[in-house]
Protein backbone atom coordinates (compact mmCIF):
# COMPACT_ATOMS: atom_id res chain seq x y z
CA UNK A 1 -3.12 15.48 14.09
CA UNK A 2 -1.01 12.31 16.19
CA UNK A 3 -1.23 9.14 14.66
CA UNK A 4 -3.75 6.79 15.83
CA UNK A 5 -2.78 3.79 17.93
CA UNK A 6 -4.56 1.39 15.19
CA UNK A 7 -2.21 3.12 12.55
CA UNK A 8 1.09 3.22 14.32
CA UNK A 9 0.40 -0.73 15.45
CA UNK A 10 0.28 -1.32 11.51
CA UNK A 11 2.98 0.66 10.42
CA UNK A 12 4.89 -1.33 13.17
CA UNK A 13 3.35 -4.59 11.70
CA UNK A 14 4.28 -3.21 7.98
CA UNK A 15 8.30 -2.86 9.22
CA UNK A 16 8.18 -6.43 10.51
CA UNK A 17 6.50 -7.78 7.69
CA UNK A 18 8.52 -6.44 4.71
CA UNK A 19 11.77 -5.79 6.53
CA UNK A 20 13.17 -8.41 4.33
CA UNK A 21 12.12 -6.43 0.95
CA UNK A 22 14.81 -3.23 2.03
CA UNK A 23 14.73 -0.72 3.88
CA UNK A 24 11.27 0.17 4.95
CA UNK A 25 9.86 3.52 6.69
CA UNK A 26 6.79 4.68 6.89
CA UNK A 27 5.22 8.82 6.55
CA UNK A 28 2.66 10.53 8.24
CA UNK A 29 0.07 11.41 5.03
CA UNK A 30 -3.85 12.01 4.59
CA UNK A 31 -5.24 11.01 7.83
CA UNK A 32 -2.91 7.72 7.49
CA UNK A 33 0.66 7.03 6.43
CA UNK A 34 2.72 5.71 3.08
CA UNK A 35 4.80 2.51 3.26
CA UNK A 36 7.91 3.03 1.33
CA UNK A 37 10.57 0.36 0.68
CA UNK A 38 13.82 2.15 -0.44
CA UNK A 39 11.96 5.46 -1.11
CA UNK A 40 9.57 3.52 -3.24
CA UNK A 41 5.68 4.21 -1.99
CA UNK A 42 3.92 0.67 -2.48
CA UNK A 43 1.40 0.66 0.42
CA UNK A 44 -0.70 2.28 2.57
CA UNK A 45 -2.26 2.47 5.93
CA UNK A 46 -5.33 4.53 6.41
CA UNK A 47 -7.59 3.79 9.64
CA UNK A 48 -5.33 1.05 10.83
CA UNK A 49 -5.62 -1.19 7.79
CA UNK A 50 -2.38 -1.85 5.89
CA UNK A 51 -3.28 -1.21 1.73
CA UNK A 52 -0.71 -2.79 -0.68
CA UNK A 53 -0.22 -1.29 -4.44
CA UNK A 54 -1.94 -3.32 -6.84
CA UNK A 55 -2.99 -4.11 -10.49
CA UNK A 56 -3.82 -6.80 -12.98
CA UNK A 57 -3.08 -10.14 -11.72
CA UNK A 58 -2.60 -8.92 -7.87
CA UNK A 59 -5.41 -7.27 -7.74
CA UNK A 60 -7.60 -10.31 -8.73
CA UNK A 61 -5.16 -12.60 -6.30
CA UNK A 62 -5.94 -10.03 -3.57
CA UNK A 63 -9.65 -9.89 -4.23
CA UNK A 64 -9.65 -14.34 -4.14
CA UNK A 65 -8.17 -13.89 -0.85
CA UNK A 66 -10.75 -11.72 0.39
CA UNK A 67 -9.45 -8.14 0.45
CA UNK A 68 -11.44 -5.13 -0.92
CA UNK A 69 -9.75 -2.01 -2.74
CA UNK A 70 -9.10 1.67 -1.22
CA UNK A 71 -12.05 3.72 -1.67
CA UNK A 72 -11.20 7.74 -0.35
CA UNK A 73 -14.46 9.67 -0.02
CA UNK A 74 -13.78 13.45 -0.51
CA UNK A 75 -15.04 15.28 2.50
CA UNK A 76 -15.81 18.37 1.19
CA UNK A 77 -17.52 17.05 -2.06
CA UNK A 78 -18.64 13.52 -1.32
CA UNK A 79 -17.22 12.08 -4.34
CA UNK A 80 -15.68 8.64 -4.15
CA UNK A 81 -12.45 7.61 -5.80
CA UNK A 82 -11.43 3.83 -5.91
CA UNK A 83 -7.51 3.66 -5.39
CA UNK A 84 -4.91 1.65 -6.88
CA UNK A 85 -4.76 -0.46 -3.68
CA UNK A 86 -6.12 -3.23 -1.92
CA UNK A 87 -6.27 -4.22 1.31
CA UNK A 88 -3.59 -6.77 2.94
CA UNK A 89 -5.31 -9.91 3.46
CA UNK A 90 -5.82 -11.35 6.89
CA UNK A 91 -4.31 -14.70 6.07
CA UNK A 92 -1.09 -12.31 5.07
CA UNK A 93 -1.45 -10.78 8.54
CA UNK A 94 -1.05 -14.34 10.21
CA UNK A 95 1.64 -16.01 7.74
CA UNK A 96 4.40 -13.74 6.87
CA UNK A 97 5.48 -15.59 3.76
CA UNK A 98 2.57 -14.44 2.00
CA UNK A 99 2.88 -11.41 2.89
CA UNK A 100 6.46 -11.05 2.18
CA UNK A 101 5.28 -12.56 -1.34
CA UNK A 102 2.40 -10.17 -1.65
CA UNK A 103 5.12 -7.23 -0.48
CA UNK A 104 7.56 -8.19 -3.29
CA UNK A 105 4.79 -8.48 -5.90
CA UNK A 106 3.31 -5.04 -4.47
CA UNK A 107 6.88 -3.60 -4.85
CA UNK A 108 7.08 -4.88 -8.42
CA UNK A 109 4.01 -3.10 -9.79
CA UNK A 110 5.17 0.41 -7.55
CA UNK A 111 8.12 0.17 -9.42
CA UNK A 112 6.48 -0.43 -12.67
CA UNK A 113 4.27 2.56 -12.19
CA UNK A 114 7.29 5.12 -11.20
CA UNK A 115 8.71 4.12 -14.58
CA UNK A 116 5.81 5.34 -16.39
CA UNK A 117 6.24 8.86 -17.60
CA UNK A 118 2.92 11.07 -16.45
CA UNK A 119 1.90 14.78 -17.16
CA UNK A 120 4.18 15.65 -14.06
CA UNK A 121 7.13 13.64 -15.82
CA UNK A 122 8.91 13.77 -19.14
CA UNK A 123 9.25 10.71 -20.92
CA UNK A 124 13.20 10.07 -21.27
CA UNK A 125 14.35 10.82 -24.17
């Protein structure tokens, strides 16, 4: 399936945006793409719509400035999981200070989250 026009215009946007946070490429995934900085995934674009990585504090900040969280709908089963991001919010779009902010802070809690051991990972010893 190509990439939409609507997701490779905000994977472009994404590079601009947080070009200062590292290096920053983006990967065809899902029906959308990843946002990595350094190999790190903390964001998302799915239907055009750039997602950052969120918890806690963000989250809330993110929801105050108006965005609304990932929701994925399986296709085949209809059920609905809420994802661990939210959607960039459109004063970030027009003022690339806060979304260089929101980047780093998005960064910070990807990077908190690869540290966590899960069932896939050991815990170091």
């Amino acid at each position: 399936m190509a990439e939409s026009s609507e997701d490779a215009a905000a994977a472009e946007l994404a590079r601009e945006m947080f070009a200062a946070l590292g290096s920053i490429r983006t990967k065809r995934m899902f029906g959308g793409a990843g946002v990595y900085c350094d190999g790190l995934f903390f964001a998302l674009i799915s239907d055009g719509e750039l997602y950052l990585k969120a918890d806690g504090a963000l989250a809330e900040e993110l929801v105050a400035l108006g965005s609304q969280q990932f929701v994925w709908t399986n296709p085949k089963t209809g059920a609905v999981t809420r994802m661990g991001y939210w959607r960039l919010p459109e004063a970030a779009v027009d003022d690339f200070d806060l979304a260089d902010g929101l980047g780093r802070r998005a960064l910070q809690v990807a990077r908190r989250a690869a540290e966590k051991p899960t069932s896939r990972r050991k815990a170091k010893p």
